[in-house]
Protein backbone atom coordinates (compact mmCIF):
# COMPACT_ATOMS: atom_id res chain seq x y z
CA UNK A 1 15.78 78.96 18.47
CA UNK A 2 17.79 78.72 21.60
CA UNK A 3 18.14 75.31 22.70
CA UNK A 4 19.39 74.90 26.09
CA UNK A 5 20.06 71.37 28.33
CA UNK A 6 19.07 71.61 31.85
CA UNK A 7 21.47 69.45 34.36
CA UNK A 8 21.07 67.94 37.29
CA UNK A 9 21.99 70.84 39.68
CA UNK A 10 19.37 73.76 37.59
CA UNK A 11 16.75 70.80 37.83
CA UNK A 12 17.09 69.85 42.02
CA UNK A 13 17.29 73.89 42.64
CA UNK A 14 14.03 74.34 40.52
CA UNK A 15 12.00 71.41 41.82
CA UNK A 16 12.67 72.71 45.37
CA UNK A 17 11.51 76.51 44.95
CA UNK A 18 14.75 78.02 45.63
CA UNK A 19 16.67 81.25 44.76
CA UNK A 20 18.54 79.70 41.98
CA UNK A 21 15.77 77.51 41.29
CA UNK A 22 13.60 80.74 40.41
CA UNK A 23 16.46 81.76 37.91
CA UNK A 24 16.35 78.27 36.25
CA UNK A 25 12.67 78.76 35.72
CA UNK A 26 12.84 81.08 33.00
CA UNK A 27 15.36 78.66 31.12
CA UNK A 28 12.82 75.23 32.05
CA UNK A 29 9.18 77.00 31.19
CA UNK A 30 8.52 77.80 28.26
CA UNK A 31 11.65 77.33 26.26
CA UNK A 32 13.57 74.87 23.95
CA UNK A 33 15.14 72.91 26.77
CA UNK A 34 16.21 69.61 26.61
CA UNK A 35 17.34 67.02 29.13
CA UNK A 36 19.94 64.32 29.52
CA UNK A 37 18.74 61.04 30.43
CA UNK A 38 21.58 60.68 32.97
CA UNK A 39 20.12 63.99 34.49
CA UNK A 40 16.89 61.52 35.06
CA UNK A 41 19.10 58.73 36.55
CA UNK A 42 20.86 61.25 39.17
CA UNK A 43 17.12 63.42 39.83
CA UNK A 44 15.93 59.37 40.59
CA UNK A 45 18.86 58.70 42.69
CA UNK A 46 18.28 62.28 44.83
CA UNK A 47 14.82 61.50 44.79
CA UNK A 48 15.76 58.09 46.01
CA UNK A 49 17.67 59.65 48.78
CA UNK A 50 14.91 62.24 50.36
CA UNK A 51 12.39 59.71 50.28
CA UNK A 52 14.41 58.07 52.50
CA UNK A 53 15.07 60.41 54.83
CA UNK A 54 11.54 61.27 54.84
CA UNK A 55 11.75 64.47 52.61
CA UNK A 56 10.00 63.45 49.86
CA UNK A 57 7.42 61.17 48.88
CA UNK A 58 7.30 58.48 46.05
CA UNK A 59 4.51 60.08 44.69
CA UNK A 60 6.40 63.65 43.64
CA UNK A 61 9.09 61.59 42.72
CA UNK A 62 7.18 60.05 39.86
CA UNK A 63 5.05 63.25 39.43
CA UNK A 64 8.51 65.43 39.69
CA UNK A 65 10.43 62.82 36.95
CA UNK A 66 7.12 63.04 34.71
CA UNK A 67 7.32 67.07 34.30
CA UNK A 68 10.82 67.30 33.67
CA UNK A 69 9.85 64.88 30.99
CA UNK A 70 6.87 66.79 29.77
CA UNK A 71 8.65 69.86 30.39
CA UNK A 72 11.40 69.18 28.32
CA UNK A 73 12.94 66.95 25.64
CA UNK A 74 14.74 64.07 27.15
CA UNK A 75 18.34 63.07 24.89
CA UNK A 76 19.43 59.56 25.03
CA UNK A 77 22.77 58.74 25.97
CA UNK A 78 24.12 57.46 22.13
CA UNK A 79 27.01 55.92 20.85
CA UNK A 80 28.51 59.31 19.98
CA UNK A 81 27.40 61.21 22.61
CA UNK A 82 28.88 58.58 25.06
CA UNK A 83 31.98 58.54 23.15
CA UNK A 84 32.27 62.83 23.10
CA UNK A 85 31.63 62.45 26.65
CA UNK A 86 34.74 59.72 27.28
CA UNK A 87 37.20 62.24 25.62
CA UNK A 88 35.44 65.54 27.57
CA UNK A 89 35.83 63.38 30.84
CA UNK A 90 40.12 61.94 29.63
CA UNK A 91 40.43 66.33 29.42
CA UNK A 92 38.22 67.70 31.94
CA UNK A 93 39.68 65.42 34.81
CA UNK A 94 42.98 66.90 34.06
CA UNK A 95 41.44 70.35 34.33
CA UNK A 96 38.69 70.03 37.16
CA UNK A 97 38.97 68.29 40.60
CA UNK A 98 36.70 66.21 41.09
CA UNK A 99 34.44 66.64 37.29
CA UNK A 100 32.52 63.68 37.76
CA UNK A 101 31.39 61.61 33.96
CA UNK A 102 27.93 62.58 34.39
CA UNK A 103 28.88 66.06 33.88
CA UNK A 104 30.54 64.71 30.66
CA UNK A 105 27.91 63.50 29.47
CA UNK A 106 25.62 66.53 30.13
CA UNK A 107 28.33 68.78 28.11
CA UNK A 108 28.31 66.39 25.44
CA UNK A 109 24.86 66.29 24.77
CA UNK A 110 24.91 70.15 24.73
CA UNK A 111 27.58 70.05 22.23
CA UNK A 112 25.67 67.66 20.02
CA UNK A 113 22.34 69.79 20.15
CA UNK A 114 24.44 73.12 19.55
CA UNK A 115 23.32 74.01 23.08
CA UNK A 116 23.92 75.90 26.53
CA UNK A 117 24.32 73.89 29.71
CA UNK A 118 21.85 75.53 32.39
CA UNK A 119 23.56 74.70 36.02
CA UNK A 120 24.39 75.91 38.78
CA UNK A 121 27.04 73.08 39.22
CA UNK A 122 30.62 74.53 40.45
CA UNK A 123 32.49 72.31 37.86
CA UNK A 124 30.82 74.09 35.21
CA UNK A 125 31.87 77.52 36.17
CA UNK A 126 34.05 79.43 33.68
CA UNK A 127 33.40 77.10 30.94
CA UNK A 128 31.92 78.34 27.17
CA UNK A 129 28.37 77.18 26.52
CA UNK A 130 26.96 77.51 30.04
CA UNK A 131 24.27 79.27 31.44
CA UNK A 132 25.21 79.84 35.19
CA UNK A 133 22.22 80.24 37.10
CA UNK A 134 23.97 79.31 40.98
């Protein structure tokens, strides 16, 4: 069984349609994906954010946040997750300007499900375990 985590970037490029969107399809539908609950928090925030500039409405926001749920698994942020994603983020600023900790957290959830991060996220480019769909 392939198990793959879906970030933030593979999940905003899906819900709107797009090129790379279609190529995280395959990866979303139909397959063992899970999702980070930070992923939720930033897909809320973005959500947040078109609403407000009169892109979206509150109602695909809460239809959009209840698929992804549906659609796949959603991984709590745990005490040893969090702390595999403080020592990713001590190394991976010192490698990657500008690798933000939610990005350590999605890696770290990968690594404790044995998974592939699906992204199309720049910081994730070149790294092992990553499905680059962007």
């Amino acid at each position: 069984m392939t198990r793959l985590v879906i970030d933030t970037y593979a999940w905003v490029e899906y819900l709107l349609g797009s090129a790379v969107g279609a190529r995280a399809k395959g990866h979303i539908e139909g397959r063992h994906a899970a999702t980070p609950s930070i992923v939720v928090s930033e897909l809320t925030r973005w959500y947040l954010r078109e609403v407000e500039a009169g892109r979206r409405t509150n109602e695909e926001m809460t239809a959009h946040i209840e698929f992804v749920g549906s659609a796949t698994a959603i991984v709590p942020l745990d005490r040893d997750i969090a702390h595999e994603a403080g020592e990713l983020d001590f190394l991976m600023k010192k490698r990657i300007k500008g690798w933000p900790l939610a990005d350590s957290v999605i890696y770290a959830t990968a690594k404790a499900l044995g998974a592939r991060v699906v992204t199309g996220d720049p910081h994730f480019k070149g790294l092992s375990d990553v499905e680059f769909v962007g």
